[in-house]
Every structure is written in C-alpha cells, then in structure tokens.
C-alpha atoms as a PDB file:
ATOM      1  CA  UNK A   1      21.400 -10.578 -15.288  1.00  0.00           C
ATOM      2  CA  UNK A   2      20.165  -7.216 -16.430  1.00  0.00           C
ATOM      3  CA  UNK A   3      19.349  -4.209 -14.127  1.00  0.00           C
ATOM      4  CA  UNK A   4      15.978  -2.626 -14.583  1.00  0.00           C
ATOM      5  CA  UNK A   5      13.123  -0.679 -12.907  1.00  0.00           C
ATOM      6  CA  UNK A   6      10.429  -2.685 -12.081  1.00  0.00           C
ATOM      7  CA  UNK A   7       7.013  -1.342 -11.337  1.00  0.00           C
ATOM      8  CA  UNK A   8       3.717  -3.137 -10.539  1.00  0.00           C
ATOM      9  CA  UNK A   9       0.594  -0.928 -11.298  1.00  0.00           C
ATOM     10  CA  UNK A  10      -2.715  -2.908  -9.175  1.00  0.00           C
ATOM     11  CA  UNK A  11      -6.577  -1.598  -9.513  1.00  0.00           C
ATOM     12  CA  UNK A  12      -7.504  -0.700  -6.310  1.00  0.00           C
ATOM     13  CA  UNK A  13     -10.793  -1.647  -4.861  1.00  0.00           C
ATOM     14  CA  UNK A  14     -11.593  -4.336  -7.809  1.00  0.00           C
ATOM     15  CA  UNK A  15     -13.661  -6.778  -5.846  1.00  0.00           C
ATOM     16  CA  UNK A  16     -15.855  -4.305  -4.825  1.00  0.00           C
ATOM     17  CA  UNK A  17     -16.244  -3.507  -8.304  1.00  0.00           C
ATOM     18  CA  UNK A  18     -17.015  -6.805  -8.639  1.00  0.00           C
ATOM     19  CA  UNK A  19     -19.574  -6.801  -6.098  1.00  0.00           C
ATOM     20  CA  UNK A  20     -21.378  -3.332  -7.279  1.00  0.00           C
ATOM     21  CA  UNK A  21     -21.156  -4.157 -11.013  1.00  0.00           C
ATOM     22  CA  UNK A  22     -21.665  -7.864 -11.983  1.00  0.00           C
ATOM     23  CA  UNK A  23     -18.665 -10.307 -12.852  1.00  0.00           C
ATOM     24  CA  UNK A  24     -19.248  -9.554 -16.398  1.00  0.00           C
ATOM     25  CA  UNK A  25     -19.698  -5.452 -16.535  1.00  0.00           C
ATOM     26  CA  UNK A  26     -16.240  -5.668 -13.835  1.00  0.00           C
ATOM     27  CA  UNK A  27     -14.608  -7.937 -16.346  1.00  0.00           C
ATOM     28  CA  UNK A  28     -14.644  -5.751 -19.112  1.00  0.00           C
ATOM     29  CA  UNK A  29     -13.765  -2.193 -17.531  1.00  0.00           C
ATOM     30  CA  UNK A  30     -11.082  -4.226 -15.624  1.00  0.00           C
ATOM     31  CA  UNK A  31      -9.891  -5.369 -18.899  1.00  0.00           C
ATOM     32  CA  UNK A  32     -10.033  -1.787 -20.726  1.00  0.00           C
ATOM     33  CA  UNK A  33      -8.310   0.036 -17.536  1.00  0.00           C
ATOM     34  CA  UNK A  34      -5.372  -2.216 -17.925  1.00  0.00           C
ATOM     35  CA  UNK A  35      -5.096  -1.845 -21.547  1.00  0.00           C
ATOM     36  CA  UNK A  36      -4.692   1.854 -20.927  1.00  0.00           C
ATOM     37  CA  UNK A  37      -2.350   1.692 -18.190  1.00  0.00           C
ATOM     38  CA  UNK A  38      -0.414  -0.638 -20.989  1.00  0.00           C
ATOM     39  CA  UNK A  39      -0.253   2.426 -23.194  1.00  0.00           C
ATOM     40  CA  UNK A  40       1.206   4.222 -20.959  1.00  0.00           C
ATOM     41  CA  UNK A  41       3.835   2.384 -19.960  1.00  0.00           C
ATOM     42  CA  UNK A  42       4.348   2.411 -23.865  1.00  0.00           C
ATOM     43  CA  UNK A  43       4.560   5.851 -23.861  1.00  0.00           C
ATOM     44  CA  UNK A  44       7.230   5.983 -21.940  1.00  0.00           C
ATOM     45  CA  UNK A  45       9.295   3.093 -23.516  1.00  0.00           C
ATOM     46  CA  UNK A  46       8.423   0.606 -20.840  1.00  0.00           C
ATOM     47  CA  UNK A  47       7.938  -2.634 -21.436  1.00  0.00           C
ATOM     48  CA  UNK A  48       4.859  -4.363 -20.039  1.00  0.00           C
ATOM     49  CA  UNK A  49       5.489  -8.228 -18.921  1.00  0.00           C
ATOM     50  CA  UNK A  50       2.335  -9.433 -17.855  1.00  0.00           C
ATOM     51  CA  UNK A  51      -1.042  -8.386 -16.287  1.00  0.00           C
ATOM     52  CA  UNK A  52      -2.100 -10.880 -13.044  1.00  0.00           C
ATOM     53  CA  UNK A  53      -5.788 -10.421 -12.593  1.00  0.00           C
ATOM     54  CA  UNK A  54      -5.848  -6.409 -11.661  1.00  0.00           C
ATOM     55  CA  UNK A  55      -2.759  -5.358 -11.783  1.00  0.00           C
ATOM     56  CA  UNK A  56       0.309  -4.948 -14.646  1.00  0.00           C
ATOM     57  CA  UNK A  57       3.725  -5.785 -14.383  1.00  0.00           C
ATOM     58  CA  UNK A  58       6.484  -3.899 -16.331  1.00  0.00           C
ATOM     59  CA  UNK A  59       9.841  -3.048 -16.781  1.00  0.00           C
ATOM     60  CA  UNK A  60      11.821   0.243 -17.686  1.00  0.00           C
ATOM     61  CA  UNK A  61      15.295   1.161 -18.394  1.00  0.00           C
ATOM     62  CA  UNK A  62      15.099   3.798 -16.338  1.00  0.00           C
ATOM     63  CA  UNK A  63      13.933   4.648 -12.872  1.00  0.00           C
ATOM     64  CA  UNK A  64      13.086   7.857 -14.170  1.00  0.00           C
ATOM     65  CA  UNK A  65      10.874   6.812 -16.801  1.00  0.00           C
ATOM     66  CA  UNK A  66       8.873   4.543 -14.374  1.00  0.00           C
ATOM     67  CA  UNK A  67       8.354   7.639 -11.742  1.00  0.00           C
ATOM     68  CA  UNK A  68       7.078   9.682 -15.153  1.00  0.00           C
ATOM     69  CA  UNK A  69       4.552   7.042 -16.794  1.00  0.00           C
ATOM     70  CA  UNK A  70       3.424   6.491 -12.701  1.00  0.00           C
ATOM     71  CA  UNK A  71       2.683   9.872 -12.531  1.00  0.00           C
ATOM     72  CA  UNK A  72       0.514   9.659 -15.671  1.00  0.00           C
ATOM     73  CA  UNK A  73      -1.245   6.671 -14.483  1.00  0.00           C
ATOM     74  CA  UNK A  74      -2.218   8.485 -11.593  1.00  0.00           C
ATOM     75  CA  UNK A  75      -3.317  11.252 -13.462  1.00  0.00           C
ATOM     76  CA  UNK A  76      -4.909   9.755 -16.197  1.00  0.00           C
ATOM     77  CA  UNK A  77      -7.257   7.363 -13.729  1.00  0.00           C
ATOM     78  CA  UNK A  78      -8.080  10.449 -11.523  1.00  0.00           C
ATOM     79  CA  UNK A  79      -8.786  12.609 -14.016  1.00  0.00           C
ATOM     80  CA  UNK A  80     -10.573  10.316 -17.015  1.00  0.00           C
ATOM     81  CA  UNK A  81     -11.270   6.921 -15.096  1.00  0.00           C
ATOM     82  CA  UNK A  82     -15.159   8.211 -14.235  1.00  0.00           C
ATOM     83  CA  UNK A  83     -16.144   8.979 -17.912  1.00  0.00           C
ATOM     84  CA  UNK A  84     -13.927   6.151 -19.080  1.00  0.00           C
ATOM     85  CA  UNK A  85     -15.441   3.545 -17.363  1.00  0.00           C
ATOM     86  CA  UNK A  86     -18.306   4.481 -15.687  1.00  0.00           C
ATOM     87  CA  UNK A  87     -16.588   4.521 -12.367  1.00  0.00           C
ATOM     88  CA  UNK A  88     -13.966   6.005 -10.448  1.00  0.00           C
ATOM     89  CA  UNK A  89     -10.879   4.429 -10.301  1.00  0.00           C
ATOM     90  CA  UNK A  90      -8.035   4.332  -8.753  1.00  0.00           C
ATOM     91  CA  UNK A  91      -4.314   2.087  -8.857  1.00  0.00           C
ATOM     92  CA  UNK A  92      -1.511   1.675  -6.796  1.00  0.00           C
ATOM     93  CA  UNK A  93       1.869   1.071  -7.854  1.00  0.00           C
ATOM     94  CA  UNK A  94       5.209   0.066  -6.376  1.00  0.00           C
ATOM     95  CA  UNK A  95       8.525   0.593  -7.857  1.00  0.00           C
ATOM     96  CA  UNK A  96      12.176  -1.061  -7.056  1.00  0.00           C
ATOM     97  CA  UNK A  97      15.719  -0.701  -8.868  1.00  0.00           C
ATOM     98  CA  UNK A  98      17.587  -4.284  -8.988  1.00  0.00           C
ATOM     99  CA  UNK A  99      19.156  -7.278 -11.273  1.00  0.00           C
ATOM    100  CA  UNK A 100      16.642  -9.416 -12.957  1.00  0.00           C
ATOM    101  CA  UNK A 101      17.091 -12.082 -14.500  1.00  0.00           C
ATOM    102  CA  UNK A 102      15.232 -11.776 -17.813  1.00  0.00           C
ATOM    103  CA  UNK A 103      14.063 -15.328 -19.744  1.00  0.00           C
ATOM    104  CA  UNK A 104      12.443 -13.517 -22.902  1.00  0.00           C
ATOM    105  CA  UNK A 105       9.006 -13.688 -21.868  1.00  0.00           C
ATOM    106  CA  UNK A 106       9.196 -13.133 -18.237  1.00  0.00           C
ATOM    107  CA  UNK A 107      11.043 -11.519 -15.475  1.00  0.00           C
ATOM    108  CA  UNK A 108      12.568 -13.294 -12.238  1.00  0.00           C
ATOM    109  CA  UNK A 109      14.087 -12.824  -9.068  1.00  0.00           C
ATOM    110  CA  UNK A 110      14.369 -10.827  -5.567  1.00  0.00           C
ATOM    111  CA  UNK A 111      14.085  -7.273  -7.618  1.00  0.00           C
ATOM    112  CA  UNK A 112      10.306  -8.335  -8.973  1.00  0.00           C
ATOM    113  CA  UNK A 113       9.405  -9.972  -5.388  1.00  0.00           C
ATOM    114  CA  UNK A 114      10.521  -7.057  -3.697  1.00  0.00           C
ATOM    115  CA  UNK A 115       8.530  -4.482  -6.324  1.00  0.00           C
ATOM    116  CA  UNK A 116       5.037  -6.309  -5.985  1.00  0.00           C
ATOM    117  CA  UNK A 117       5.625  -6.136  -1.815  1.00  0.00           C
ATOM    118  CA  UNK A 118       6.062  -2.611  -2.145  1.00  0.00           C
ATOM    119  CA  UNK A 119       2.779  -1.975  -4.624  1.00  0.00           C
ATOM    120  CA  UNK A 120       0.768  -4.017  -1.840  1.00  0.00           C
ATOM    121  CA  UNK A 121       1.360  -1.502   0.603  1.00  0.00           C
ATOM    122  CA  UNK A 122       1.029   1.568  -1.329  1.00  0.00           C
ATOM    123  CA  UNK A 123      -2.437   3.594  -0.721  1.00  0.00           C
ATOM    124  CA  UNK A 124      -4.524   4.062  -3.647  1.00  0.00           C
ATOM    125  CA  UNK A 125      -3.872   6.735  -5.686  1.00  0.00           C
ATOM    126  CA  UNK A 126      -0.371   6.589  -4.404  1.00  0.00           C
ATOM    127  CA  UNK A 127       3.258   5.488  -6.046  1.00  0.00           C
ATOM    128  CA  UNK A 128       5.521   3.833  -3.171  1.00  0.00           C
ATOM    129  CA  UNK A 129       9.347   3.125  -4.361  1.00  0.00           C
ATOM    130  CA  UNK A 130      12.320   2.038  -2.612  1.00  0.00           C
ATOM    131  CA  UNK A 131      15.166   3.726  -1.411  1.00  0.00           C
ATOM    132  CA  UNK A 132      17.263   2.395  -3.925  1.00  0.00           C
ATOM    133  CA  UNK A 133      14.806   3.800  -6.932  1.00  0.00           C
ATOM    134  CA  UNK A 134      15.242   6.969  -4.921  1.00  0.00           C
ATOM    135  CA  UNK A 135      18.584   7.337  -5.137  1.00  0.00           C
ATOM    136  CA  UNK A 136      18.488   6.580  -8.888  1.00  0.00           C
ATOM    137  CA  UNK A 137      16.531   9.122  -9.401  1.00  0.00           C
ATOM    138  CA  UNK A 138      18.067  12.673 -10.883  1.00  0.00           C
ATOM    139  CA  UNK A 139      18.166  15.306  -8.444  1.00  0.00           C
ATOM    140  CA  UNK A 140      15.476  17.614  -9.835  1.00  0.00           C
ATOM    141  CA  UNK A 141      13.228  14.423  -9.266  1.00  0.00           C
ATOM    142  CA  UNK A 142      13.838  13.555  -5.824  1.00  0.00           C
ATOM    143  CA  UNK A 143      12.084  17.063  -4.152  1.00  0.00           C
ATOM    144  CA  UNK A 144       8.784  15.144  -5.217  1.00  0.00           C
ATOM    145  CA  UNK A 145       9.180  12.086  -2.946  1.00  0.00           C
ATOM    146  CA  UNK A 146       8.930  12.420   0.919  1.00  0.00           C
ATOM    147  CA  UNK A 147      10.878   9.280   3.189  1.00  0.00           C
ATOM    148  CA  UNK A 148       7.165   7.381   4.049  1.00  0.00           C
ATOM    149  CA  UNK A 149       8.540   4.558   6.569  1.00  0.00           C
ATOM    150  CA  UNK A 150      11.234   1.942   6.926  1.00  0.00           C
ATOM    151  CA  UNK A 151       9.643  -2.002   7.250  1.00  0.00           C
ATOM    152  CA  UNK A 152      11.328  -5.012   7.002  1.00  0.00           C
ATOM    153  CA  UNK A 153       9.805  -6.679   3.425  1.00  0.00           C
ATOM    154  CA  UNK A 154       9.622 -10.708   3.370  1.00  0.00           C
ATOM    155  CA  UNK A 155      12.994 -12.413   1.656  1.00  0.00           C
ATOM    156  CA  UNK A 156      14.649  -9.342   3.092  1.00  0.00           C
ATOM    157  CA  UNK A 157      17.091  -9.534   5.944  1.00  0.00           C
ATOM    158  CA  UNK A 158      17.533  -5.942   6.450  1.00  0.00           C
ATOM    159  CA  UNK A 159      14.923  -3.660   6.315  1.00  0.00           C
ATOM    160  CA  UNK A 160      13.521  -0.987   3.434  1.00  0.00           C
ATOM    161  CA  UNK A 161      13.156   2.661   3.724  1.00  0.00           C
ATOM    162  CA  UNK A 162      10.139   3.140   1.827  1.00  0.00           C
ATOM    163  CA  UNK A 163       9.224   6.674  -0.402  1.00  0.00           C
ATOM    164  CA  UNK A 164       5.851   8.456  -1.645  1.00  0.00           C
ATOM    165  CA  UNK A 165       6.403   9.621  -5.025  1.00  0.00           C
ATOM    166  CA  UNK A 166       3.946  12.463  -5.247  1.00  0.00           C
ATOM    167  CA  UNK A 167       2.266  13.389  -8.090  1.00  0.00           C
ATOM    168  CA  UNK A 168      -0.791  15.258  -7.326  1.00  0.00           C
ATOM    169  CA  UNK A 169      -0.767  19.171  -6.330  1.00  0.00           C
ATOM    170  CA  UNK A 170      -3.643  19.232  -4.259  1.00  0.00           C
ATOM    171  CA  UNK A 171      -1.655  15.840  -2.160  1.00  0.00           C
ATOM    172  CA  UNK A 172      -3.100  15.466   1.243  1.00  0.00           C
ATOM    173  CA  UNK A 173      -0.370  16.160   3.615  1.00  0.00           C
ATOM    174  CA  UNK A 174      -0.122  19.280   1.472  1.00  0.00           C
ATOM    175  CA  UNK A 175      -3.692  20.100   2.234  1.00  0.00           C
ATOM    176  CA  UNK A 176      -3.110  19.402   6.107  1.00  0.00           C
ATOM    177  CA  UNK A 177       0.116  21.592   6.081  1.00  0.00           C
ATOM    178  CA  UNK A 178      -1.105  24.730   4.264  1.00  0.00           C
ATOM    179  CA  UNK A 179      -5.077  24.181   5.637  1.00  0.00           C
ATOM    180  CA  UNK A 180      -6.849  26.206   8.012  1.00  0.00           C
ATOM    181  CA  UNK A 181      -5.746  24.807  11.377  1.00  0.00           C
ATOM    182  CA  UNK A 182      -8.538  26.409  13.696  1.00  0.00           C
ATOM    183  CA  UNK A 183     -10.684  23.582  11.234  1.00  0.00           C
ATOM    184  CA  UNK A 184      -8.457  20.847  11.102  1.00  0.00           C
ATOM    185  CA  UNK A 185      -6.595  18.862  14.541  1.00  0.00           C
ATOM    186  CA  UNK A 186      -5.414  15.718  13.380  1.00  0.00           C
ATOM    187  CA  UNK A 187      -6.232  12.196  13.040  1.00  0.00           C
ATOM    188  CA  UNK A 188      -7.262   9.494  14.734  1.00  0.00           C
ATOM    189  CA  UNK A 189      -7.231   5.687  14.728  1.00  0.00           C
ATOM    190  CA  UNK A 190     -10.448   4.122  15.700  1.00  0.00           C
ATOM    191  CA  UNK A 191     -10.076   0.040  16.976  1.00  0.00           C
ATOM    192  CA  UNK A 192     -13.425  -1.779  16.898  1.00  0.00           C
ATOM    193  CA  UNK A 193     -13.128  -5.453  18.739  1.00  0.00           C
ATOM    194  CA  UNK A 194     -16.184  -7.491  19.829  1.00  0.00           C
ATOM    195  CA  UNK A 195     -18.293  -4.802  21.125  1.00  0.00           C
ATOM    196  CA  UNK A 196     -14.765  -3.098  22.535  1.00  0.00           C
ATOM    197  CA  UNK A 197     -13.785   0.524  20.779  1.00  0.00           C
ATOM    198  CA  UNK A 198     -10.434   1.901  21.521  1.00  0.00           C
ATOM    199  CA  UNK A 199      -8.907   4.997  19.820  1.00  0.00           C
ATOM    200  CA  UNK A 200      -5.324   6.538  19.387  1.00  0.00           C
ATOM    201  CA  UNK A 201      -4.644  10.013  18.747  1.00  0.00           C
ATOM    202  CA  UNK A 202      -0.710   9.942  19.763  1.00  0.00           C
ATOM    203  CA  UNK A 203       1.486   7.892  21.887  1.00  0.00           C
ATOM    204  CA  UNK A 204       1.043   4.117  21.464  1.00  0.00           C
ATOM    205  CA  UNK A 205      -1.257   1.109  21.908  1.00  0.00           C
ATOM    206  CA  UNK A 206      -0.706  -2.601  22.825  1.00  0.00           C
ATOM    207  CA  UNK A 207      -2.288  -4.936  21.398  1.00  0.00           C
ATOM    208  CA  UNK A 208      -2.418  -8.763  22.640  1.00  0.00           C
ATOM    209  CA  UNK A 209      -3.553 -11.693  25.494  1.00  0.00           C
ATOM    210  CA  UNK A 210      -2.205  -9.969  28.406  1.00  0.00           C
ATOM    211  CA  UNK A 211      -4.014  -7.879  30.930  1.00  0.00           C
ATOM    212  CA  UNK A 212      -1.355  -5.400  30.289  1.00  0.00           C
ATOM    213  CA  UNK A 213      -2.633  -4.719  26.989  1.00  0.00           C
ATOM    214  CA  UNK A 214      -5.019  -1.721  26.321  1.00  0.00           C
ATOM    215  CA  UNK A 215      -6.818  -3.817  23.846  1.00  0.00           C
ATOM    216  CA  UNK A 216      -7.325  -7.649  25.198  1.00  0.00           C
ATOM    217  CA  UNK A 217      -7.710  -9.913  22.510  1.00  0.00           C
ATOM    218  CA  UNK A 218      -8.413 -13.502  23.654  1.00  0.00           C
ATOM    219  CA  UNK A 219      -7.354 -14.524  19.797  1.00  0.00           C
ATOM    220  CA  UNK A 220      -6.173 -18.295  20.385  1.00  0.00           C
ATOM    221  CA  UNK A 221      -3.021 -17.816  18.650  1.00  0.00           C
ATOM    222  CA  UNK A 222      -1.905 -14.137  19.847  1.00  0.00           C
ATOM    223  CA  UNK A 223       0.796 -13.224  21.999  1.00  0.00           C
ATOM    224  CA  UNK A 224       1.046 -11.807  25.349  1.00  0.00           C
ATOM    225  CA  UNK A 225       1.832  -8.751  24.477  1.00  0.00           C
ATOM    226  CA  UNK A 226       1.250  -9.404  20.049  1.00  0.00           C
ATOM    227  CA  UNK A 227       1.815  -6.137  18.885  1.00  0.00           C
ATOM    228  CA  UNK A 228       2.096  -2.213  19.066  1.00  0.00           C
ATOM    229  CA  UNK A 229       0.582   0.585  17.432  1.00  0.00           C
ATOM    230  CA  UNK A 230       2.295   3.900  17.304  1.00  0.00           C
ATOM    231  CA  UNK A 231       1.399   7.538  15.608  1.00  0.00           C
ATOM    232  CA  UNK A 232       4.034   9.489  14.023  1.00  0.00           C
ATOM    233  CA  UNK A 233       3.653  12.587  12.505  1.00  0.00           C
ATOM    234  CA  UNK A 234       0.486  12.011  10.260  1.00  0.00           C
ATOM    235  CA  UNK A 235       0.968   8.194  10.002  1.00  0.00           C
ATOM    236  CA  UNK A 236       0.009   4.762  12.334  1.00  0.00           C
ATOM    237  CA  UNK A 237       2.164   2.059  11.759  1.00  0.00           C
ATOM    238  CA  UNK A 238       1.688  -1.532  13.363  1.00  0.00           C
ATOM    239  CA  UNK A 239       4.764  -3.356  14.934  1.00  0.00           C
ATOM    240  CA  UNK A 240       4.454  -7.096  15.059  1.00  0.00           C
ATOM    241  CA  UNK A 241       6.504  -8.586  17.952  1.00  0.00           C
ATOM    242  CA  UNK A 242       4.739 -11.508  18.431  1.00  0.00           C
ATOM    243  CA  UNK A 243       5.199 -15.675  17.979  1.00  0.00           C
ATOM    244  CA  UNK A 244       2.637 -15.994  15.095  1.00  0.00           C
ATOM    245  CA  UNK A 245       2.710 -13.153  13.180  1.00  0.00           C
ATOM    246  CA  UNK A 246       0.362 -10.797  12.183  1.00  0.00           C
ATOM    247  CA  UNK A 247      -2.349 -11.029   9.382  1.00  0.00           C
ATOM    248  CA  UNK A 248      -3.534  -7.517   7.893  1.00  0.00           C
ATOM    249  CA  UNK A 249      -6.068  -7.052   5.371  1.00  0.00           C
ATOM    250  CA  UNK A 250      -5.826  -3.344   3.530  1.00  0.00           C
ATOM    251  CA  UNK A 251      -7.203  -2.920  -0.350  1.00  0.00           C
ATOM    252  CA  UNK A 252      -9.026  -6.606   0.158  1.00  0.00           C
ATOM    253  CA  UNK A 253      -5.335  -8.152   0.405  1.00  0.00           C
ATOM    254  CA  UNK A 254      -4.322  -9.848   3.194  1.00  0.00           C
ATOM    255  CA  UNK A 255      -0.897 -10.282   4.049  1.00  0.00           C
ATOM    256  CA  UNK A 256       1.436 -11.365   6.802  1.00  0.00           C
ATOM    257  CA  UNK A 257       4.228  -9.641   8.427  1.00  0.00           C
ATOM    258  CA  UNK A 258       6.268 -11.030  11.561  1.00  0.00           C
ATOM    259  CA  UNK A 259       8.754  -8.862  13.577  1.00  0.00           C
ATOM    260  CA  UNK A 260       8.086  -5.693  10.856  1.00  0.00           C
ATOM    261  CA  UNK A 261       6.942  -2.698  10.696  1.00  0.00           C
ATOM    262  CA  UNK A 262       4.151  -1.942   8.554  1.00  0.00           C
ATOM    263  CA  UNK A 263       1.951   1.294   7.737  1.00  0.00           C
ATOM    264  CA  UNK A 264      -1.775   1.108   8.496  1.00  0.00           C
ATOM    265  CA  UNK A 265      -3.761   2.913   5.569  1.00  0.00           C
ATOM    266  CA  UNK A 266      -7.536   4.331   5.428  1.00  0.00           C
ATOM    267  CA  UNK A 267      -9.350   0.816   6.715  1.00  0.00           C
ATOM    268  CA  UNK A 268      -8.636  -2.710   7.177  1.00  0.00           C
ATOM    269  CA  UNK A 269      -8.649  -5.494   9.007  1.00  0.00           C
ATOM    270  CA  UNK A 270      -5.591  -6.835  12.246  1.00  0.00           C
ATOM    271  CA  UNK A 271      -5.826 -10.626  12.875  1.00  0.00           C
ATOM    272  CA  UNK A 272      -3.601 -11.902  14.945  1.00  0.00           C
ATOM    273  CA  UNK A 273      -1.606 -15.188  14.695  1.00  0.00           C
ATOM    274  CA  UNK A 274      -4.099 -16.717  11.928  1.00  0.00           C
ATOM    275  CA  UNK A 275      -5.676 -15.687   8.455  1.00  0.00           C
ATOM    276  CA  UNK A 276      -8.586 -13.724   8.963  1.00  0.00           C
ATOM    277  CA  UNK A 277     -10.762 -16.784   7.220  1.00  0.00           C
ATOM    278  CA  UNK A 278      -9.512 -18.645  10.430  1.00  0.00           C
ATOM    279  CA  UNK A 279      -9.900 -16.128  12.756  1.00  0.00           C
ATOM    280  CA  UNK A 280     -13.279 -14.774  12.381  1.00  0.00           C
ATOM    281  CA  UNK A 281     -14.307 -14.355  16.416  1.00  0.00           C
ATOM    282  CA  UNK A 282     -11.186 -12.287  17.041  1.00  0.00           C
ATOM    283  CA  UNK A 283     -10.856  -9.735  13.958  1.00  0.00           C
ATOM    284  CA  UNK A 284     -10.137  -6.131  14.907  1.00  0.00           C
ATOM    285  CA  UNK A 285     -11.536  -3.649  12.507  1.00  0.00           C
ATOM    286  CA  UNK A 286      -9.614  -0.392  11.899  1.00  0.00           C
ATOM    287  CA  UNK A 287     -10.024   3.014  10.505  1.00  0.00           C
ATOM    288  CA  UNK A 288      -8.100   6.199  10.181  1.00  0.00           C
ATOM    289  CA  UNK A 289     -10.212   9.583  10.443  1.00  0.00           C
ATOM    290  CA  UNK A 290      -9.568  13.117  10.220  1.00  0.00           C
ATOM    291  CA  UNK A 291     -10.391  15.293  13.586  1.00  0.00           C
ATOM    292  CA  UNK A 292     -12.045  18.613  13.229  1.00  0.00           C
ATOM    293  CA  UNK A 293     -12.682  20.870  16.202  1.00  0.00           C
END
C-alpha cells in the first residue's frame, strides 16, 4: 500500500444545469469543465483516476500539491467558468492523507471513502480537508485553513476534525470580520415545515415527535426527541441523536448521518428517519440568511 493525497473535485449545482440548459448543452460544458479541472491537476503533477458523472477523482504525492492545484480550481472556475462555458460555475472538493491501495488503474480503500465524504460536505466554492492533510501540510501553508467542525464520517469509529482551506481574499468570514458592523448582525436559520416557520439566531433547536420539541414533526419514523440544531460562531450544525437516522439533502445530494454531527450549508432539505423520496409529507426545508439591521 502506497500513501497519497487524495482529492475529489465535484461540479456543484449540475442538475440544475441540467434542468436550465437541456441534457445535451449540460453534457457538453459538464464534459469541457472536467477536462480543465484534469489539466490542472496535471499541472501540478497529480494524477487524475477517474471522473464519476460531475466530479474527478485524483491522486497527488503530496498534500501540498493537492491544496495548490485546489486553489487553482477554485480560481480558475470563479474567475473564467462564465466566459468558458456560458455559465457560472462552481466545484467543491475534499481532500484526505492515507494508504491506498493502488491496482494500476484504480485506487481503493478507507483513504478514497473517507476523501469523497469529505467533498460531499464541502460548500461550493470551498476546499474541505482533514485533519490529517492538515498536519501534512508545511507550516507556511497551514495560516490559510481555519478548524471548520469535527463530525463523525461513515466507516469511521472516531470522529474527524474537518478544515476550510481558503483560497479566496475577498472569503466570507473575512468580509463579516472586517465589514461594517452597524450594516451587518448575523445570521439566521430559517425552518419551513407544513405551513410551520421556525427560526434560530443562537442557542439551540429540537427537532422531533415529542411535544417537547420546538419543531413537532409527526414524521412516522422520527424520534422523540430526533435531533438538535445548534449555532456556533458563524455556523449551524445538525446533531442526529435519533433511532433512524437522519436524511439531509445539500448540493442535490442526499445523504445519511446517524449519531453525527454535520454542518448545515446555504439550503437544503432535513428528513427524518427515511429518504426524502419516502418522506415527502414530512420534509423540512432550510435556509441560512444574512441579518442586516
């Protein structure tokens, strides 16, 4: 088994794209956006192993190298994407430092599992890595990433502290920080459920069956008490504590997490204890906005 960096590189917002463009006209600047973000990779000696639908998989010698041709995909895409293409784009990637083990054509095992988990819950526009590609990283390098969360990752007993690599100057906790704060108060997280609207501007919320709850959802398969959300510093994060697990759907993927931790980004979807196909009566829309006095 060799050790390598592996980093997954995903088109954000693609089946909109879809949706606004035709199958065919979505095909083909799909198809041209990965082919650039597989030069780029090549210009920084990577090696790219495959490309699943939207999104590239590669491999670098160096965690160092990955954080550098991330940095470029970001820049390239926000910078060049709109007279590229046609359209603005944006990608995701997620980065993690492990063994592999390496059959020629294709790359295996918990390091690659662990790496696409992590580019799933990356923002657009944003690189995510793992603690351990932090600490790889030289020390003139690690000033640019900021500690984002700790969440336990499926196939993981123990769970990951999680970093955002930044790349961009104009980054918007950067903008909060130095920003006029007479304008600018917070955020806020706005819960839309069958007519119901709940928000949550600090503290915590409860989510589940119980009366107890400050949101009541009579979702067949939820909890009692299913889960908690809780603001921290400029973040929400959902904690799952419930029997079935919890289904989110963020960047049109869905995913499940069960006793973990897990960021909530701009929008999405919270189902609880069934897919959100399955749960259609009981879905709780979300959305994260700015405040302004």
């Amino acid at each position: 088994m060799s050790e390598y960096t592996i980093l997954f590189a995903d088109i954000a917002g693609s089946t909109a794209l879809y949706e606004s463009v035709g199958d065919t006209r979505a095909e083909s600047i799909i198809s041209k956006a990965l082919e650039r973000l597989s030069s780029i990779v090549c210009q920084y000696q990577g090696r790219v192993i495959k490309t699943i639908g939207d999104e590239v998989m590669c491999q670098f010698d160096s965690p160092t190298s990955a954080l550098q041709a991330a940095n470029h995909m970001h820049e390239y895409f926000s910078n060049h994407s709109a007279r590229d293409f046609e359209q603005q784009l944006a990608i995701r990637i997620g980065a993690h430092v492990g063994r592999v083990i390496d059959s020629g054509d294709d790359l295996y095992g918990d390091t690659v599992n662990v790496s696409a988990r992590i580019a799933a819950l990356a923002r657009p526009g944003k690189t995510m890595i793992s603690e351990t590609t932090y600490q790889s990283l030289p020390d003139a390098l690690r000033p640019s990433c900021r500690l984002l969360m700790e969440t336990h990752v499926k196939g993981k007993e123990q769970p990951l502290k999680l970093y955002d690599a930044v790349w961009e100057q104009n980054d918007q906790l950067t903008r909060i920080a130095s920003g006029p704060r007479s304008q600018l108060t917070g955020i806020v997280l706005a819960l839309e459920y069958n007519g119901q609207r709940k928000t949550l501007e600090a503290g915590s919320l409860r989510i589940g069956r119980g009366t107890e709850c400050d949101l009541i959802v009579e979702a067949p398969q939820a909890s009692r008490c299913h889960c908690d959300i809780r603001h921290s510093g400029y973040k929400f994060s959902l904690i799952d504590g419930s029997t079935n697990g919890t289904y989110i759907m963020q960047n049109s993927v869905e995913l499940f997490f069960h006793n973990e931790t897990v960021p909530l980004q701009q929008s999405g979807i919270i189902s609880l204890g069934q897919m959100s196909s399955q749960n259609a009566r009981h879905l709780i829309h979300f959305s994260i906005e700015q405040v302004q006095s």
